[in-house]
Structures are given as structure tokens and as C-alpha cells.
N, C-alpha and C. Protein backbone atom coordinates (compact mmCIF):
# COMPACT_ATOMS: atom_id res chain seq x y z
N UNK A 1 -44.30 69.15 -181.11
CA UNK A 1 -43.06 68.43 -181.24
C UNK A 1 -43.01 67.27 -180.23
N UNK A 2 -43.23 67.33 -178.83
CA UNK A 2 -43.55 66.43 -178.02
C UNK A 2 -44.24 65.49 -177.89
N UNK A 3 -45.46 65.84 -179.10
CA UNK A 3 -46.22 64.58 -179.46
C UNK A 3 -45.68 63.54 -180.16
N UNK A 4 -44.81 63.95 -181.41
CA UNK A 4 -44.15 63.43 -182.48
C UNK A 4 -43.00 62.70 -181.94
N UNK A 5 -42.33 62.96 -180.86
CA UNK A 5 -41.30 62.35 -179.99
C UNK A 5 -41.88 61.22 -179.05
N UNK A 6 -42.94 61.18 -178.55
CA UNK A 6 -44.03 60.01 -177.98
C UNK A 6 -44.25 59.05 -179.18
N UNK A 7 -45.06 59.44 -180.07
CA UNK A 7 -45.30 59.30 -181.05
C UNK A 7 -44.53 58.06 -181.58
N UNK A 8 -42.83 58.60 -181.96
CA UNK A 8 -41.98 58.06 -182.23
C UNK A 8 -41.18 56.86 -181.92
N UNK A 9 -41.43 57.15 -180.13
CA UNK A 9 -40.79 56.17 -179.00
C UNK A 9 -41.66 54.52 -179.19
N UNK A 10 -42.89 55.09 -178.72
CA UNK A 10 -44.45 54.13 -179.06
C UNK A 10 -44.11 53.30 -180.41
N UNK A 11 -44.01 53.92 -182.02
CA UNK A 11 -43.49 53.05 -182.64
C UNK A 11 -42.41 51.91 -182.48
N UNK A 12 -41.08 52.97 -182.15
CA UNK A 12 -40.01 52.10 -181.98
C UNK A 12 -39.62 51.03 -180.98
N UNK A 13 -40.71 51.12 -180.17
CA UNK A 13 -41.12 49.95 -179.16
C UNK A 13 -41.85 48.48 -179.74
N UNK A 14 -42.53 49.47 -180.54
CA UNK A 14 -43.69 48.55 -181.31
C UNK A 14 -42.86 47.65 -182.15
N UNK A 15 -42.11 48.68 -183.06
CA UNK A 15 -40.75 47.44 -184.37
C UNK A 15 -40.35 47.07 -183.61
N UNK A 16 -39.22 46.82 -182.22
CA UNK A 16 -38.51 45.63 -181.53
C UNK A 16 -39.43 44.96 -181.25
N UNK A 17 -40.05 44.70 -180.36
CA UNK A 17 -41.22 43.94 -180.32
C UNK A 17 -41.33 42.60 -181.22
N UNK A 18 -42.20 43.71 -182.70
CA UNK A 18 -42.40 42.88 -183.74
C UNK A 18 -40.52 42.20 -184.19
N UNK A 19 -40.44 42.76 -184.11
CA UNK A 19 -38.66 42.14 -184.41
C UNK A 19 -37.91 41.07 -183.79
N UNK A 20 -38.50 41.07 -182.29
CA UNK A 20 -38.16 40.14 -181.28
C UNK A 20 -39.35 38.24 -181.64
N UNK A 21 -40.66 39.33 -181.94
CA UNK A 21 -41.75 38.26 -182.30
C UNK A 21 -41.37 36.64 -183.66
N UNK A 22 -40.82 37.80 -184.16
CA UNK A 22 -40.13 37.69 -185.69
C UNK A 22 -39.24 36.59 -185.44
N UNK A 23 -38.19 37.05 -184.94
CA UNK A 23 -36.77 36.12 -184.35
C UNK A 23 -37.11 35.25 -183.62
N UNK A 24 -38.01 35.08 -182.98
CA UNK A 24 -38.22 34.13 -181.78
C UNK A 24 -39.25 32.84 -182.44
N UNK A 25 -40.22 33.33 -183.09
CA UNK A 25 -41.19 32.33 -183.22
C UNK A 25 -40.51 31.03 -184.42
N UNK A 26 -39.75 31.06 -185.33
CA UNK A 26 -38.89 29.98 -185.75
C UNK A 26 -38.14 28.87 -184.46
N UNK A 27 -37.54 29.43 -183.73
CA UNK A 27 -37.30 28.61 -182.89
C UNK A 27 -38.12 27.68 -181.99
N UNK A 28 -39.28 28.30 -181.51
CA UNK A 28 -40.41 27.95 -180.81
C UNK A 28 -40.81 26.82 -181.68
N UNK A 29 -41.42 26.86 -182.75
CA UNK A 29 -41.86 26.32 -184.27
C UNK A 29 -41.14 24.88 -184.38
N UNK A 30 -39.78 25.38 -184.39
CA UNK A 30 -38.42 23.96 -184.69
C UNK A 30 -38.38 23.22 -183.40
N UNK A 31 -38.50 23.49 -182.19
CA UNK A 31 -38.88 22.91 -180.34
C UNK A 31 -40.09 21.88 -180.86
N UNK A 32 -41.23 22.83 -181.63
CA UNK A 32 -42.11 22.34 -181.08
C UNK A 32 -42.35 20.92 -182.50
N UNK A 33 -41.77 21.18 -183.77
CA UNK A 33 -42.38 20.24 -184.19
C UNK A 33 -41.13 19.56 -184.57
N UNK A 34 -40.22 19.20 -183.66
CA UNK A 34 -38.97 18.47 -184.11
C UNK A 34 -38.57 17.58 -183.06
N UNK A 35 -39.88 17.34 -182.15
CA UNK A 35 -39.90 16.49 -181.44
C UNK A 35 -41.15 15.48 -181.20
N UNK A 36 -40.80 14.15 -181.20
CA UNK A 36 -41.83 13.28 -181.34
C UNK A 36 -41.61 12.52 -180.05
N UNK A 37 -43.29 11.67 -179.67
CA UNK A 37 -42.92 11.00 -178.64
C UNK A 37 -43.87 9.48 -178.62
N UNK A 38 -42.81 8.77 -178.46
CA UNK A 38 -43.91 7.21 -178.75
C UNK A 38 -45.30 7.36 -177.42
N UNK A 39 -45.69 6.08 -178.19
CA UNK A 39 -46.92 5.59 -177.40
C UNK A 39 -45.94 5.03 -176.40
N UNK A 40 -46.90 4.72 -175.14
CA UNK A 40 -46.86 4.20 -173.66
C UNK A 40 -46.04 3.33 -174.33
N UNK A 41 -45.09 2.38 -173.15
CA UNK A 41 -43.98 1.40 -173.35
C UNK A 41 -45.66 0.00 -173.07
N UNK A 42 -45.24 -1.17 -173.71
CA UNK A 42 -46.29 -2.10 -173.39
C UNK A 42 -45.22 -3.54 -173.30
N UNK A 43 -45.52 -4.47 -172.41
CA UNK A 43 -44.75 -5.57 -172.65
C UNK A 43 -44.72 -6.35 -170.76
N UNK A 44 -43.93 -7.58 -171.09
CA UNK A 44 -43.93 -8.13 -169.78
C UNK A 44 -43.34 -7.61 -168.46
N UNK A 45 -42.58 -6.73 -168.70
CA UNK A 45 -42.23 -6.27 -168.02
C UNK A 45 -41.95 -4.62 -167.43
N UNK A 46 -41.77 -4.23 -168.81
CA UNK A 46 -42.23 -2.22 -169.15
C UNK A 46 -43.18 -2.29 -169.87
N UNK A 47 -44.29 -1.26 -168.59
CA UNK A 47 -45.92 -1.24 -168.77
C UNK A 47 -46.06 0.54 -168.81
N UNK A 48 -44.59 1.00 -168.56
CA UNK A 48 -44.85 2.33 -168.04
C UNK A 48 -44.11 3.76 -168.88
N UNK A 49 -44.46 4.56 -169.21
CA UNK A 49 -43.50 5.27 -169.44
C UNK A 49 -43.49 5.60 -171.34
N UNK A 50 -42.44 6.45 -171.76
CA UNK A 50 -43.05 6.91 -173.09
C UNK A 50 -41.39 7.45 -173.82
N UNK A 51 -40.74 7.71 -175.20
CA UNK A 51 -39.54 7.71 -175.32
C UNK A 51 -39.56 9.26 -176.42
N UNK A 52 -39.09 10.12 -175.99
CA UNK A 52 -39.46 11.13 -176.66
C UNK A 52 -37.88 11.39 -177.74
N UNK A 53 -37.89 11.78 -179.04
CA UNK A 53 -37.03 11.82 -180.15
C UNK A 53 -36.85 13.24 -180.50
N UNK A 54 -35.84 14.02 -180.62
CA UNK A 54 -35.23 14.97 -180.28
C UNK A 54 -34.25 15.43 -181.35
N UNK A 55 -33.71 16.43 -181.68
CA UNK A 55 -32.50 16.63 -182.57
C UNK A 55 -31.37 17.46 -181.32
N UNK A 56 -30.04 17.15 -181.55
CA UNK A 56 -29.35 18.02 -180.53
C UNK A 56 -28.50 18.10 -181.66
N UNK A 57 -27.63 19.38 -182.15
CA UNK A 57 -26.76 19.48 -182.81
C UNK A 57 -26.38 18.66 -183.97
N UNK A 58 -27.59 18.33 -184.71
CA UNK A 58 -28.21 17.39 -185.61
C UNK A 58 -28.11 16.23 -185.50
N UNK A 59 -27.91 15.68 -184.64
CA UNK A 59 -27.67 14.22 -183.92
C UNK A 59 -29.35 13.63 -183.19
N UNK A 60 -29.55 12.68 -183.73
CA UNK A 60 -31.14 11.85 -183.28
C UNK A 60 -30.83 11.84 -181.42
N UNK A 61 -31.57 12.07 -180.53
CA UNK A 61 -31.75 11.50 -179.35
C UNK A 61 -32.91 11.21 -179.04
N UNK A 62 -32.51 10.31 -177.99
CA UNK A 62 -33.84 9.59 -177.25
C UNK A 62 -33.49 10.02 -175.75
N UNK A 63 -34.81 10.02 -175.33
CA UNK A 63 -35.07 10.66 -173.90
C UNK A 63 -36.22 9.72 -173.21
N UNK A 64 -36.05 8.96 -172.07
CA UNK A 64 -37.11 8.63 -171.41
C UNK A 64 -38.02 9.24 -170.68
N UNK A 65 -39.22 9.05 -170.73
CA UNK A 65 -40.12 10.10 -169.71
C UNK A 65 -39.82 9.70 -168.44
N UNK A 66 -40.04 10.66 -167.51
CA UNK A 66 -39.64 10.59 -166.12
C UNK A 66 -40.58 9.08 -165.01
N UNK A 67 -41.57 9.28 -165.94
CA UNK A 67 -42.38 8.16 -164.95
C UNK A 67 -41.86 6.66 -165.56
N UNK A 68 -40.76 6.58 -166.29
CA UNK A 68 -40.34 5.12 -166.87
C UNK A 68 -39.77 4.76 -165.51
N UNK A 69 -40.12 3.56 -165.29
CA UNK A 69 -39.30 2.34 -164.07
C UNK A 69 -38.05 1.63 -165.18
N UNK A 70 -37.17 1.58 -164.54
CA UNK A 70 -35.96 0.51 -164.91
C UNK A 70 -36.63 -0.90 -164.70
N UNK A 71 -36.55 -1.54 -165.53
CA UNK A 71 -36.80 -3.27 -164.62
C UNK A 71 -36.36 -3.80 -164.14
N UNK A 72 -36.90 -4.91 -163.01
CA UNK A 72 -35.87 -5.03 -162.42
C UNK A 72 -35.61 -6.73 -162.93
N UNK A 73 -34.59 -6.35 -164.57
CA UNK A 73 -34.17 -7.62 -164.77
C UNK A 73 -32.44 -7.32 -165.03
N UNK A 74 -31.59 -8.56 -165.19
CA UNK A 74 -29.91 -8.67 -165.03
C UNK A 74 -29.48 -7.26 -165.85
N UNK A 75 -30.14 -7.70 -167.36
CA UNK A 75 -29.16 -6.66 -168.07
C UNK A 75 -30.32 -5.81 -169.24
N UNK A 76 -30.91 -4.76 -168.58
CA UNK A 76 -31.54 -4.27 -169.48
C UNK A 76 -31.18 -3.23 -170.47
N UNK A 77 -31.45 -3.10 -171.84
CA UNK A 77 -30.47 -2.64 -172.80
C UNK A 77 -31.71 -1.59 -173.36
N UNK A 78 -31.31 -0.57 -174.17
CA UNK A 78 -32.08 0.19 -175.18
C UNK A 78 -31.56 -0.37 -176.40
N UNK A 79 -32.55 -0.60 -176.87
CA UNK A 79 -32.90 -1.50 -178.23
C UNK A 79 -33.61 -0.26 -179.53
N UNK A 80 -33.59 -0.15 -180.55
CA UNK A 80 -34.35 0.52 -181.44
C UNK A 80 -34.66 -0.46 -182.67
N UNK A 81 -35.85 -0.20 -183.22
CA UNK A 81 -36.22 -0.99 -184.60
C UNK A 81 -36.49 -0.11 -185.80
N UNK A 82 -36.16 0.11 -186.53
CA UNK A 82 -35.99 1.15 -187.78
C UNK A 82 -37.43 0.42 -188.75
N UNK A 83 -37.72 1.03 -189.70
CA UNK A 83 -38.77 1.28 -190.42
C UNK A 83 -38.91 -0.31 -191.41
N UNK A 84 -37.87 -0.65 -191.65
CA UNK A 84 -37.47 -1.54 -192.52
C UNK A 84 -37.26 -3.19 -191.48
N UNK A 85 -37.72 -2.69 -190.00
CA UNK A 85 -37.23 -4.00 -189.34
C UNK A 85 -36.26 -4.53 -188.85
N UNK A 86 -34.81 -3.92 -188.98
CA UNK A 86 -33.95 -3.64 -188.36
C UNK A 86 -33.59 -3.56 -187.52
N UNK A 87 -32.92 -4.29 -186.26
CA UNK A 87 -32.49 -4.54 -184.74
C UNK A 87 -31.10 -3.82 -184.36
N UNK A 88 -31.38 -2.71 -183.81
CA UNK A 88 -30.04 -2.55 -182.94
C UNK A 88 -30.46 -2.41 -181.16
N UNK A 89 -29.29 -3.09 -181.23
CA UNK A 89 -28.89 -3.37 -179.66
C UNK A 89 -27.84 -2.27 -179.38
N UNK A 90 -28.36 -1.12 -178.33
CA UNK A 90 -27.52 -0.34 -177.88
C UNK A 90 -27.09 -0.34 -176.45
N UNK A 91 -27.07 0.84 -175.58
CA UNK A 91 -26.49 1.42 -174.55
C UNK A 91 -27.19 0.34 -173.47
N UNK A 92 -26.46 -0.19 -172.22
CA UNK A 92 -26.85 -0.66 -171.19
C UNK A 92 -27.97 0.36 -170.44
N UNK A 93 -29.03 0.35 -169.60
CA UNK A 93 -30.11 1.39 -169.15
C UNK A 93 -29.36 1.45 -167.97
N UNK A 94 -28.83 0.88 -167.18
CA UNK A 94 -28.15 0.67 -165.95
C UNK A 94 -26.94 0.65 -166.00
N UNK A 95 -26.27 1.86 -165.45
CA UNK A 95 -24.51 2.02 -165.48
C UNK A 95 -24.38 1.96 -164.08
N UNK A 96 -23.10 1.85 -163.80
CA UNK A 96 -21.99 1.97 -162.14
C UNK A 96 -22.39 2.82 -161.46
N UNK A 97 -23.03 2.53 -160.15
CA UNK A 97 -23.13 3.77 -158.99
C UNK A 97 -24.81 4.06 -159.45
N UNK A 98 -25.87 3.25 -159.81
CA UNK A 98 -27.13 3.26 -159.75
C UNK A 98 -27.37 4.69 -160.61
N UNK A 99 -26.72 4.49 -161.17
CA UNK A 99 -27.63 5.46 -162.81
C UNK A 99 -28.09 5.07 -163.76
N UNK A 100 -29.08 5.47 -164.19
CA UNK A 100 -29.39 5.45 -165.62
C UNK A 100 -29.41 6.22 -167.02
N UNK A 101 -28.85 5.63 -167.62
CA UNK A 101 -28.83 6.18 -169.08
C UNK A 101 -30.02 6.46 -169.92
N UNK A 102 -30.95 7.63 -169.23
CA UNK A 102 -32.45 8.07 -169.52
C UNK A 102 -32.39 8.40 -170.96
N UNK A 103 -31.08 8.78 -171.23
CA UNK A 103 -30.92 9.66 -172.33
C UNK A 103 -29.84 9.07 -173.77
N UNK A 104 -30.17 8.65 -174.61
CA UNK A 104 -28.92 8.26 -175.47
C UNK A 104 -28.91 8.92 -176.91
N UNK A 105 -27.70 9.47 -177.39
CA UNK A 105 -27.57 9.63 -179.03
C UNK A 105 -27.36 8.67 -179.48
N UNK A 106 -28.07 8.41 -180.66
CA UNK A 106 -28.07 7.05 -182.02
C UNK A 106 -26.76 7.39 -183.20
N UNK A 107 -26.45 6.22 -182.64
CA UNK A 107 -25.24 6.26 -184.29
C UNK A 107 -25.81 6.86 -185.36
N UNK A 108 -25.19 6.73 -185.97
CA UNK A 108 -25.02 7.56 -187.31
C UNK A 108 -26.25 6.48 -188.27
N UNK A 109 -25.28 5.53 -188.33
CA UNK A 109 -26.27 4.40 -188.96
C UNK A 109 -27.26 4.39 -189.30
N UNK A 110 -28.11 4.18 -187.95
CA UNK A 110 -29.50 3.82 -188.01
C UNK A 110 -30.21 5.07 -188.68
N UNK A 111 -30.89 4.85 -189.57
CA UNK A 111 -31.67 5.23 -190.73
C UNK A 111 -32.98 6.21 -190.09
N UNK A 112 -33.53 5.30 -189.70
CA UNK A 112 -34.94 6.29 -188.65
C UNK A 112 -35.10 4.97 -187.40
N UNK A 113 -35.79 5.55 -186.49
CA UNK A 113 -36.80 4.82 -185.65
C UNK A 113 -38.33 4.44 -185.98
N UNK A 114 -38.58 3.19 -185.78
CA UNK A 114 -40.15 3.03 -185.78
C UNK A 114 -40.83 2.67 -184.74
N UNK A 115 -39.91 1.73 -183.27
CA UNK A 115 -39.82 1.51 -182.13
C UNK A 115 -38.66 1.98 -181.23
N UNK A 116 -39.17 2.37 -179.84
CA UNK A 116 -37.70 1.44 -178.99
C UNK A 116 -38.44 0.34 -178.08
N UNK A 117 -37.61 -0.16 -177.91
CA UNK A 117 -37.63 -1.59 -177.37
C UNK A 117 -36.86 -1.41 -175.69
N UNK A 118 -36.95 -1.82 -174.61
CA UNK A 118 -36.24 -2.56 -173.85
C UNK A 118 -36.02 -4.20 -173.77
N UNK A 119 -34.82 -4.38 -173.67
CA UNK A 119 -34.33 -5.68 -174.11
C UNK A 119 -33.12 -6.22 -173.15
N UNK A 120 -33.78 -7.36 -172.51
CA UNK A 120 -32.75 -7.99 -171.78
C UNK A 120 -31.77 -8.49 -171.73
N UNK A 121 -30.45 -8.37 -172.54
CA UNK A 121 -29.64 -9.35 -172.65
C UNK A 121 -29.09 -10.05 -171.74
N UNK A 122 -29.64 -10.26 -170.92
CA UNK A 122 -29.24 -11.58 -169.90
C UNK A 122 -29.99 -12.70 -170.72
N UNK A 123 -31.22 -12.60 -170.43
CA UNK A 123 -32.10 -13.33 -170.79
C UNK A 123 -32.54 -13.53 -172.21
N UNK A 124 -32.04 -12.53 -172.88
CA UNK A 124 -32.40 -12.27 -174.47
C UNK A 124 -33.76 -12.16 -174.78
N UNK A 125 -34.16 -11.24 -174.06
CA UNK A 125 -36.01 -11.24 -174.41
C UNK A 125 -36.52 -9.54 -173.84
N UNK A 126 -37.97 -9.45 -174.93
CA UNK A 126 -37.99 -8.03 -174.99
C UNK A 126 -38.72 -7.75 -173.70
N UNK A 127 -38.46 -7.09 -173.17
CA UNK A 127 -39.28 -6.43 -171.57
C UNK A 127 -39.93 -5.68 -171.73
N UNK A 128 -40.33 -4.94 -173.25
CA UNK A 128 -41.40 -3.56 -173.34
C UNK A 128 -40.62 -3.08 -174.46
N UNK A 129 -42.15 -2.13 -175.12
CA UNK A 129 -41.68 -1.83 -176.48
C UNK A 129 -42.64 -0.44 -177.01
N UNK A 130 -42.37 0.86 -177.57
CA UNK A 130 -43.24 1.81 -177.77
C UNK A 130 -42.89 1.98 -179.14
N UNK A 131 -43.95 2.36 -179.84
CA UNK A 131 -43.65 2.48 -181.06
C UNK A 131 -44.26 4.45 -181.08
N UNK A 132 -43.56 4.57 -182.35
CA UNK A 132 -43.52 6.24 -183.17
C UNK A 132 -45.11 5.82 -183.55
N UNK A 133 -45.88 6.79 -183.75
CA UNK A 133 -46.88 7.37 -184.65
C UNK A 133 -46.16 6.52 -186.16
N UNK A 134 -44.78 7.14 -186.32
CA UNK A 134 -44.51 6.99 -188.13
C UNK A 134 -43.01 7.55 -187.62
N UNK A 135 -42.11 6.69 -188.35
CA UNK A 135 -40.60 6.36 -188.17
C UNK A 135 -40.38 7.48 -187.99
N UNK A 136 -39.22 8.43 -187.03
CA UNK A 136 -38.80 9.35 -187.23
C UNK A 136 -36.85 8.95 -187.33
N UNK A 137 -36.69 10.28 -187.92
CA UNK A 137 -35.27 10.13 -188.49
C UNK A 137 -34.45 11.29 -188.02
């Protein structure tokens, strides 16, 4: 009888387990392939750094990699270019009290990404630019 009670325990360790394996690996799966990340930033001024694309509560985000430099020009902006060629001019990179806006959600709008861009609007000119593998949306 004592065997059959070992026996028993050993299984029912074994189904949570597999049950936990079960439940868990979808999520891991959706982390891992629901995020994309451009090539290196290239341009006159951002040489550095990489823009990774994200879902949060089904909403598109963008995330800068940690080794991105701010430039140091008047007014540098996050810019995106959609599949079709499309220019939006978004969020300032530089807010009040020396922060940056590493991180932004995309309107509704914009369709997919095929680039982001940094973009000066002081000067009106692009400072660096990474493009997707293939538009993400």
C-alpha cells in the first residue's frame, strides 16, 4: 500500500509540473516572438544604439536600447516611417528635468513601422535612422 501512495505522490508531482510546463510555455512563445528589434541606428549624428517593437496591452511600443546616446542637437524628435513611406513626427526624446522619453506608444494610426528615424526639428534634418528586418505592426 505504501508503495502505491509514493507511487501516487511521484505522479501527481509529475501532472503539475507538466501542467505548469503547459501554462507557461505560450507566454514565453508570445515574449519571445512578439518582439522585434531594428538594425543599429546609422546617420550623421545617431551611429549608436537599436529600437526594439513590443505589444503592451495591444498597443505598438517602441523602446530604445540602453547604449542609444541622445544627440546633442536643439530638438530631437522620434520620427517613424511606415511600409508605404509615410512620415510621422512624434514625441520630443528630451523632456523637463533631463529625461528621456526611451520609451513611446504609437497612435492608433500608424499602420506598421518599417523605420524609426531621429529627427531634428530645430534644424529639420534626420540625425539617424534604423530600419525593421520587415514592417512590423
Amino acid at each position: 500500500m505504501c508503495k502505491y501512495i509514493t507511487l501516487y505522490k511521484t505522479l501527481r508531482g509529475l501532472i503539475c509540473l507538466l501542467i505548469a510546463v503547459v501554462m507557461i510555455a505560450p507566454i514565453v512563445s508570445y515574449a519571445t516572438h512578439h518582439t522585434h528589434t531594428t538594425k543599429t541606428f546609422t546617420g550623421s549624428k545617431v551611429n549608436a544604439g537599436t529600437v526594439t517593437h513590443s505589444k503592451m496591452d495591444g498597443k505598438n511600443v517602441l523602446t530604445l536600447s540602453d547604449d542609444f546616446v541622445v544627440p546633442n542637437t536643439p530638438d530631437p524628435h522620434w520620427q517613424v516611417v511606415d511600409s508605404k513611406g509615410n512620415v510621422y513626427l512624434l514625441q520630443r526624446l528630451d523632456i523637463k528635468g533631463g529625461k528621456v522619453n526611451k520609451s513611446i506608444t504609437l497612435p492608433s494610426y500608424i499602420p506598421d513601422v518599417a523605420k524609426v528615424q531621429i529627427w531634428c526639428a530645430w534644424a529639420e534634418t534626420l540625425l539617424g535612422e534604423a530600419p525593421f528586418e520587415s514592417p512590423v505592426s
